[in-house]
C-alpha atoms as a PDB file:
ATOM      1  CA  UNK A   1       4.242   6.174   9.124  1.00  0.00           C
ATOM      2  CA  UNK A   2       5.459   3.296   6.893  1.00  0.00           C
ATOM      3  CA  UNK A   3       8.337   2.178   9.148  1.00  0.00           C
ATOM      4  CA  UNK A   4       6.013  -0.969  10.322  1.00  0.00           C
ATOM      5  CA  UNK A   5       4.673  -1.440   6.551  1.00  0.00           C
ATOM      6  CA  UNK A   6       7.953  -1.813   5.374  1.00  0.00           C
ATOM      7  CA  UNK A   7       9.640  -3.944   8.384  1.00  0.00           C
ATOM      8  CA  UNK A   8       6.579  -6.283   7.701  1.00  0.00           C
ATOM      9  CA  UNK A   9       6.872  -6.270   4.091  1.00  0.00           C
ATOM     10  CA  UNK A  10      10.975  -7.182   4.486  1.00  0.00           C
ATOM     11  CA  UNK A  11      10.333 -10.221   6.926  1.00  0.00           C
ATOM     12  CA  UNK A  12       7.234 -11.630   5.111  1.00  0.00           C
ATOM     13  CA  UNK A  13       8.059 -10.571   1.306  1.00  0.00           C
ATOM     14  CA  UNK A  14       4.373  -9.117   1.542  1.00  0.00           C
ATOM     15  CA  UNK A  15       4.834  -6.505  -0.767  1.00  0.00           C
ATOM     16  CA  UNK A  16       1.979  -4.465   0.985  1.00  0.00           C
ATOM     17  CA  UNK A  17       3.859  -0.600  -0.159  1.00  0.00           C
ATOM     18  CA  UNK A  18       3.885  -2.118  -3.551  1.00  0.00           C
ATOM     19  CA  UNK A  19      -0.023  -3.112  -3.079  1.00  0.00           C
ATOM     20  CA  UNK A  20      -0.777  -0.379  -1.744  1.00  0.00           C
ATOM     21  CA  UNK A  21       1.159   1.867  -4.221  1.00  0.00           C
ATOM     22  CA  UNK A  22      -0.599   0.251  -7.174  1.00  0.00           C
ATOM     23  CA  UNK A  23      -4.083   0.640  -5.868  1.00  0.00           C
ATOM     24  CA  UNK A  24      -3.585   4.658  -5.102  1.00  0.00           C
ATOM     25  CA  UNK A  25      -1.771   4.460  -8.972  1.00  0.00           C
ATOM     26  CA  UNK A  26      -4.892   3.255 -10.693  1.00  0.00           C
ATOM     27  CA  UNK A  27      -7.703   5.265  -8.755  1.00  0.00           C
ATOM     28  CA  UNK A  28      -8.020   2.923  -5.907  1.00  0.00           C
ATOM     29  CA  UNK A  29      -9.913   0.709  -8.447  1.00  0.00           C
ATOM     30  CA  UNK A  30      -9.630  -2.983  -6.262  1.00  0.00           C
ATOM     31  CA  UNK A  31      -9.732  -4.826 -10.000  1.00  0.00           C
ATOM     32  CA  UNK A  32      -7.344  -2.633 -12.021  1.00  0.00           C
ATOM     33  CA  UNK A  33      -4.654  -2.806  -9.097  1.00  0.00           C
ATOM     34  CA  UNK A  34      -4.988  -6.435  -8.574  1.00  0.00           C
ATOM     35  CA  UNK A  35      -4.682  -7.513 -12.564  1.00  0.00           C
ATOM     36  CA  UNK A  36      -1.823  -5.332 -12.566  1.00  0.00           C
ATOM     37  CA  UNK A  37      -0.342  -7.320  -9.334  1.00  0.00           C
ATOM     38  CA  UNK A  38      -1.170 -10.157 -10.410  1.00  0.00           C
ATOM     39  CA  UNK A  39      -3.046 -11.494  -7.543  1.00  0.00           C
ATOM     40  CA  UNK A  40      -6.830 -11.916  -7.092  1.00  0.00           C
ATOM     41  CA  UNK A  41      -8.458  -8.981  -5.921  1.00  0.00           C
ATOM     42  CA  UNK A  42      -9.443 -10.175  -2.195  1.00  0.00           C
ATOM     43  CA  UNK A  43      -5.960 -11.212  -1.877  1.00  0.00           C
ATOM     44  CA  UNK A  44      -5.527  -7.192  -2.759  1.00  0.00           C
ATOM     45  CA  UNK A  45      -8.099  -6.248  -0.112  1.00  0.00           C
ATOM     46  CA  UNK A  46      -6.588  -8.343   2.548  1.00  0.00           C
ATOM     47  CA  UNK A  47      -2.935  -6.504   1.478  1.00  0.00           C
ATOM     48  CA  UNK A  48      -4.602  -2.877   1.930  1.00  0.00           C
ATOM     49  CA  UNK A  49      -6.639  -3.750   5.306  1.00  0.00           C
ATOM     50  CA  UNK A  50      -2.919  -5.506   6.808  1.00  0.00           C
ATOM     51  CA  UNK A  51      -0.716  -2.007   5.298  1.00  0.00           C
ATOM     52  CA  UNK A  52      -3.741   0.175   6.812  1.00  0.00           C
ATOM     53  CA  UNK A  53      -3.599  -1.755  10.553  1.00  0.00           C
ATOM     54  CA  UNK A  54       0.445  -1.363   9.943  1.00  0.00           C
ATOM     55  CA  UNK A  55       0.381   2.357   9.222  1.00  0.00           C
ATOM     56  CA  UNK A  56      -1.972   2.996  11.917  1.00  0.00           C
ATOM     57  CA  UNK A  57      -4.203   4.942   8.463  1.00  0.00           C
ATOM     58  CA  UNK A  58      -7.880   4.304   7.480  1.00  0.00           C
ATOM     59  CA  UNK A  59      -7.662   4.044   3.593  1.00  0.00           C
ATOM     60  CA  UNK A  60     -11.673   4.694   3.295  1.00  0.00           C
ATOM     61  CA  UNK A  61     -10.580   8.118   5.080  1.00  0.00           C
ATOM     62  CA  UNK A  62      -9.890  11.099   2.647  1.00  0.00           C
ATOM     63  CA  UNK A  63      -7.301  12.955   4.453  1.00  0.00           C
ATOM     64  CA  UNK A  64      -5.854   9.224   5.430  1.00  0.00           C
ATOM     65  CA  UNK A  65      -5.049   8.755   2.275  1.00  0.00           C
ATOM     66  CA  UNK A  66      -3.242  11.894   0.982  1.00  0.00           C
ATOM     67  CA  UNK A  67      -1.111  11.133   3.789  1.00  0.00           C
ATOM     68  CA  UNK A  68       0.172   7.629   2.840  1.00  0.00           C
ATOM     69  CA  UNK A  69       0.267   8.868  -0.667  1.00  0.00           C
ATOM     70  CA  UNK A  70       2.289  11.414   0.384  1.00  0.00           C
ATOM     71  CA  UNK A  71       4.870   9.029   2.142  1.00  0.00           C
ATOM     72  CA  UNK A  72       4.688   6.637  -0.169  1.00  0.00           C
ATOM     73  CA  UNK A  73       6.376   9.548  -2.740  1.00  0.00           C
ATOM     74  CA  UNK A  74       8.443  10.224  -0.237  1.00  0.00           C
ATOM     75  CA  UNK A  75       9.822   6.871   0.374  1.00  0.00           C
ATOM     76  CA  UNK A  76      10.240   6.201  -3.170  1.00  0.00           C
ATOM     77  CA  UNK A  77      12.465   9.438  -3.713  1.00  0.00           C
ATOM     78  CA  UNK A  78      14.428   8.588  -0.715  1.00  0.00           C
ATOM     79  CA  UNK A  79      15.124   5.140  -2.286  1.00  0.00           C
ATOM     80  CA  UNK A  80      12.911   3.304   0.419  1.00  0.00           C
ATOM     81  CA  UNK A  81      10.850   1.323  -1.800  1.00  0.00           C
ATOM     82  CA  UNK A  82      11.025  -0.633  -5.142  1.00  0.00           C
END
């Protein structure tokens, strides 16, 4: 599921996992994620509607999300991400 993400994220230094990651870490709350990013928050948006069209996942959907949560652990305990 995050194979594309993180190909994208290596040629473009996009850091859309990261993004991503940070939203899902503060409650999906657009504001809190991008302060703590450092970037402004539609920049943010744009970042989670590119890793959604990567990952082939719609982040508004419930069961969408538990999913790239899911492999987002993953791919941190495997050593995959920052």
């Amino acid at each position: 599921m995050l194979g594309d993400v993180l190909r994208y994220d290596e040629a473009h230094d996009s850091q859309l996992l990261v993004s991503a990651r940070t939203w899902m870490e503060r409650d999906r709350r657009n504001d809190a994620a991008a302060t703590a990013l450092h970037i402004h928050p539609n920049t943010l948006a744009y970042r989670l509607r590119r890793f959604g069209a990567l990952a082939q996942r719609d982040l508004t959907s419930t069961g969408a999300l538990a999913e790239v949560w899911l492999a987002i652990q993953a791919a941190g305990t495997l050593g995959l991400t920052d």
